[in-house]
Protein backbone atom coordinates (compact mmCIF):
# COMPACT_ATOMS: atom_id res chain seq x y z
CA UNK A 1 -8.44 14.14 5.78
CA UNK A 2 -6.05 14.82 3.36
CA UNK A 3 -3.70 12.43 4.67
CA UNK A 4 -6.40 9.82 4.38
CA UNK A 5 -7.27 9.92 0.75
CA UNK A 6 -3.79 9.83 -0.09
CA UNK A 7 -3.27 6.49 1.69
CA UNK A 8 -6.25 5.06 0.57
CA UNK A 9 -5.44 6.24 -3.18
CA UNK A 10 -1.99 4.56 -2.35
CA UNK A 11 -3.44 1.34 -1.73
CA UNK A 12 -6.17 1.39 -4.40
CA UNK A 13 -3.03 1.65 -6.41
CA UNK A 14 -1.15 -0.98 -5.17
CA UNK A 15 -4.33 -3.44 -4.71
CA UNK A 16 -4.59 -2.11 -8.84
CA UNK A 17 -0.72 -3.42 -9.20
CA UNK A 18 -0.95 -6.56 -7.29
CA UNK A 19 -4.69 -7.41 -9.30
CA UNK A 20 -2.93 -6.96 -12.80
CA UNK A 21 -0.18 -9.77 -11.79
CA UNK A 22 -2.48 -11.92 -9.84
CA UNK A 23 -4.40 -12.51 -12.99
CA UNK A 24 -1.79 -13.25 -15.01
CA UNK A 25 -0.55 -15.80 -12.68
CA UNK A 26 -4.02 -17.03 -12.65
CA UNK A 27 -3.53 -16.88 -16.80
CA UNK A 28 -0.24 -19.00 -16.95
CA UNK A 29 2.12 -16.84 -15.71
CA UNK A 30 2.00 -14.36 -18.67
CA UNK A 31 0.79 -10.94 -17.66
CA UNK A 32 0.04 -9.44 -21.30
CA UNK A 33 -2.39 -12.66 -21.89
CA UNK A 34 -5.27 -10.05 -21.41
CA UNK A 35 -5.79 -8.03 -24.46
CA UNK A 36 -8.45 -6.34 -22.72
CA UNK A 37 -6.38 -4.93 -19.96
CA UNK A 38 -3.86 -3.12 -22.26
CA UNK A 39 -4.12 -3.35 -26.01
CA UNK A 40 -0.40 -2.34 -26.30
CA UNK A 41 0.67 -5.27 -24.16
CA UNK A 42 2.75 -3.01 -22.40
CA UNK A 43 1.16 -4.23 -18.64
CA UNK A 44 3.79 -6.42 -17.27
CA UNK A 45 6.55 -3.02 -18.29
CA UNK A 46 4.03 -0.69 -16.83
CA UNK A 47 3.75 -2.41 -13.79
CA UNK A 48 7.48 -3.35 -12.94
CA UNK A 49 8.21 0.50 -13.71
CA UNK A 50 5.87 1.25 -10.70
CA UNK A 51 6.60 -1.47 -8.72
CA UNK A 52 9.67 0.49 -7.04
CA UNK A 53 7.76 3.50 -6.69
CA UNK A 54 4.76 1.64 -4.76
CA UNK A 55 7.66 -0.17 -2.62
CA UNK A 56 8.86 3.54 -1.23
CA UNK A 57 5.28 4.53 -0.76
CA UNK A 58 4.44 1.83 1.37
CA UNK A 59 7.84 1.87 3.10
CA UNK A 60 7.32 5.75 4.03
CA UNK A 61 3.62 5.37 5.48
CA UNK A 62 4.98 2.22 7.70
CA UNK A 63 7.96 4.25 8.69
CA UNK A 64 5.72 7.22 9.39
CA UNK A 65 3.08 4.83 10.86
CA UNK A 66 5.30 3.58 13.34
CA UNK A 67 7.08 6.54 14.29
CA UNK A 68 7.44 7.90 17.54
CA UNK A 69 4.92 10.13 19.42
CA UNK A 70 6.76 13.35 18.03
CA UNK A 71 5.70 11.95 14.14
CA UNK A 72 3.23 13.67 13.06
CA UNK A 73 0.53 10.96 11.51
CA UNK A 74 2.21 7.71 14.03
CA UNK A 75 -0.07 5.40 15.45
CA UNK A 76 1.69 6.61 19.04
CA UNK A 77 0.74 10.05 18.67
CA UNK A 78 -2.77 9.38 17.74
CA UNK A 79 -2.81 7.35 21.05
CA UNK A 80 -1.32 9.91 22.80
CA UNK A 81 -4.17 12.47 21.75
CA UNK A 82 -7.20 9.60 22.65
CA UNK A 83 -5.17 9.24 26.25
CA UNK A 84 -4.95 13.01 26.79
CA UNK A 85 -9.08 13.45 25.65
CA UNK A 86 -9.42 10.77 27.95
CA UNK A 87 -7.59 12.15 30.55
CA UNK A 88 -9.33 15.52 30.36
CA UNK A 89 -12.92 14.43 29.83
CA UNK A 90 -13.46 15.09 26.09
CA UNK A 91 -15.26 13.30 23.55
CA UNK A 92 -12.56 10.75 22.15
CA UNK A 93 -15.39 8.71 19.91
CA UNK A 94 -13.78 10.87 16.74
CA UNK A 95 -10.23 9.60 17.59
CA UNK A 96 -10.92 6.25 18.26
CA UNK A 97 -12.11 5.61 15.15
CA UNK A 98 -8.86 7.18 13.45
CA UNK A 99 -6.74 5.50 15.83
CA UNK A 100 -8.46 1.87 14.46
CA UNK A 101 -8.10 3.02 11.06
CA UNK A 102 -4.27 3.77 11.81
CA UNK A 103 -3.75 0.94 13.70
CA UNK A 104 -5.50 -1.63 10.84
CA UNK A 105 -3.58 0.13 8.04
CA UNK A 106 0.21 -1.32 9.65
CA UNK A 107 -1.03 -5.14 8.97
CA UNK A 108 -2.63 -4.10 5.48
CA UNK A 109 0.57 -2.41 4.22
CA UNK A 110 2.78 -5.19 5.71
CA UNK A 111 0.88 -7.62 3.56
CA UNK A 112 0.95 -5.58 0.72
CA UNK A 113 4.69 -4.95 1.02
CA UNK A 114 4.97 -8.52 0.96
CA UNK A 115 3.56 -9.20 -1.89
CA UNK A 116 5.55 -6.30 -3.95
CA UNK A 117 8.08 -8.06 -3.14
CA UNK A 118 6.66 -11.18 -5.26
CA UNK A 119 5.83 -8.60 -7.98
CA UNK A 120 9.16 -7.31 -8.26
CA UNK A 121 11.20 -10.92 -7.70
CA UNK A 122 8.90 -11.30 -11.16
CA UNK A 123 9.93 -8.09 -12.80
CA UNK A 124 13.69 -9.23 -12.25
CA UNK A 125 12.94 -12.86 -13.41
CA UNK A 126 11.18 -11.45 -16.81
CA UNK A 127 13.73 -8.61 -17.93
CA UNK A 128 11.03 -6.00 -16.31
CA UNK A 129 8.10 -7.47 -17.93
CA UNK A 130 10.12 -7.49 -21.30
CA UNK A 131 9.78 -10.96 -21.36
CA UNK A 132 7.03 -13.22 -20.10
């Protein structure tokens, strides 16, 4: 469970990171446009100095994601478990539904990763949100 709310804080986060610069593309480009969002206008800095730090997040849950059946938290061992309830005649409802919830988080971060990638090809274009 614990495991859970950590990813799913770690994408709120990043779904927070990728919202502040997809409306100020939306704006023209300039991410501080919003006085509302940050009355410093400190945004753009703030979120290029976490960009990098969401990037290794989302690189460790795919890595751990896809791991092997010996990774603890990989889709395979999850499947592994359902198979051997299966096998032995136990009530797998409980680990299906973690294994779909495993399973959909791979495309989710994959997309997300992809678009921190935008976010950060932005932070290098605009001195890391120095500029706009």
């Amino acid at each position: 469970m614990l495991r859970r709310k950590t990813t799913v804080v770690a994408l709120a986060t990043v779904t927070a990171l990728l919202g502040a610069v997809g409306s100020a593309a939306a704006d023209g480009g300039s991410p501080t446009s919003s006085a509302s969002a940050d009355p410093t206008g400190n945004t753009a800095r703030a979120l290029c100095a976490r960009a990098t730090r969401v990037a290794h997040r989302i690189d460790r849950d795919l890595t751990r994601l896809d791991g092997p059946v010996t990774r603890r938290g990989s889709v395979a061992r999850l499947q592994k478990r359902v198979d051997n309830a299966a096998a032995t005649g136990h009530d797998r409802a409980a680990l299906d539904d973690r294994l779909t919830y495993r399973e959909s988080l791979v495309p989710v971060l994959q997309q997300r990763r992809r678009t921190l990638t935008q976010v950060t090809d932005w932070c290098a274009a605009h001195d890391q949100g120095a500029t706009t």
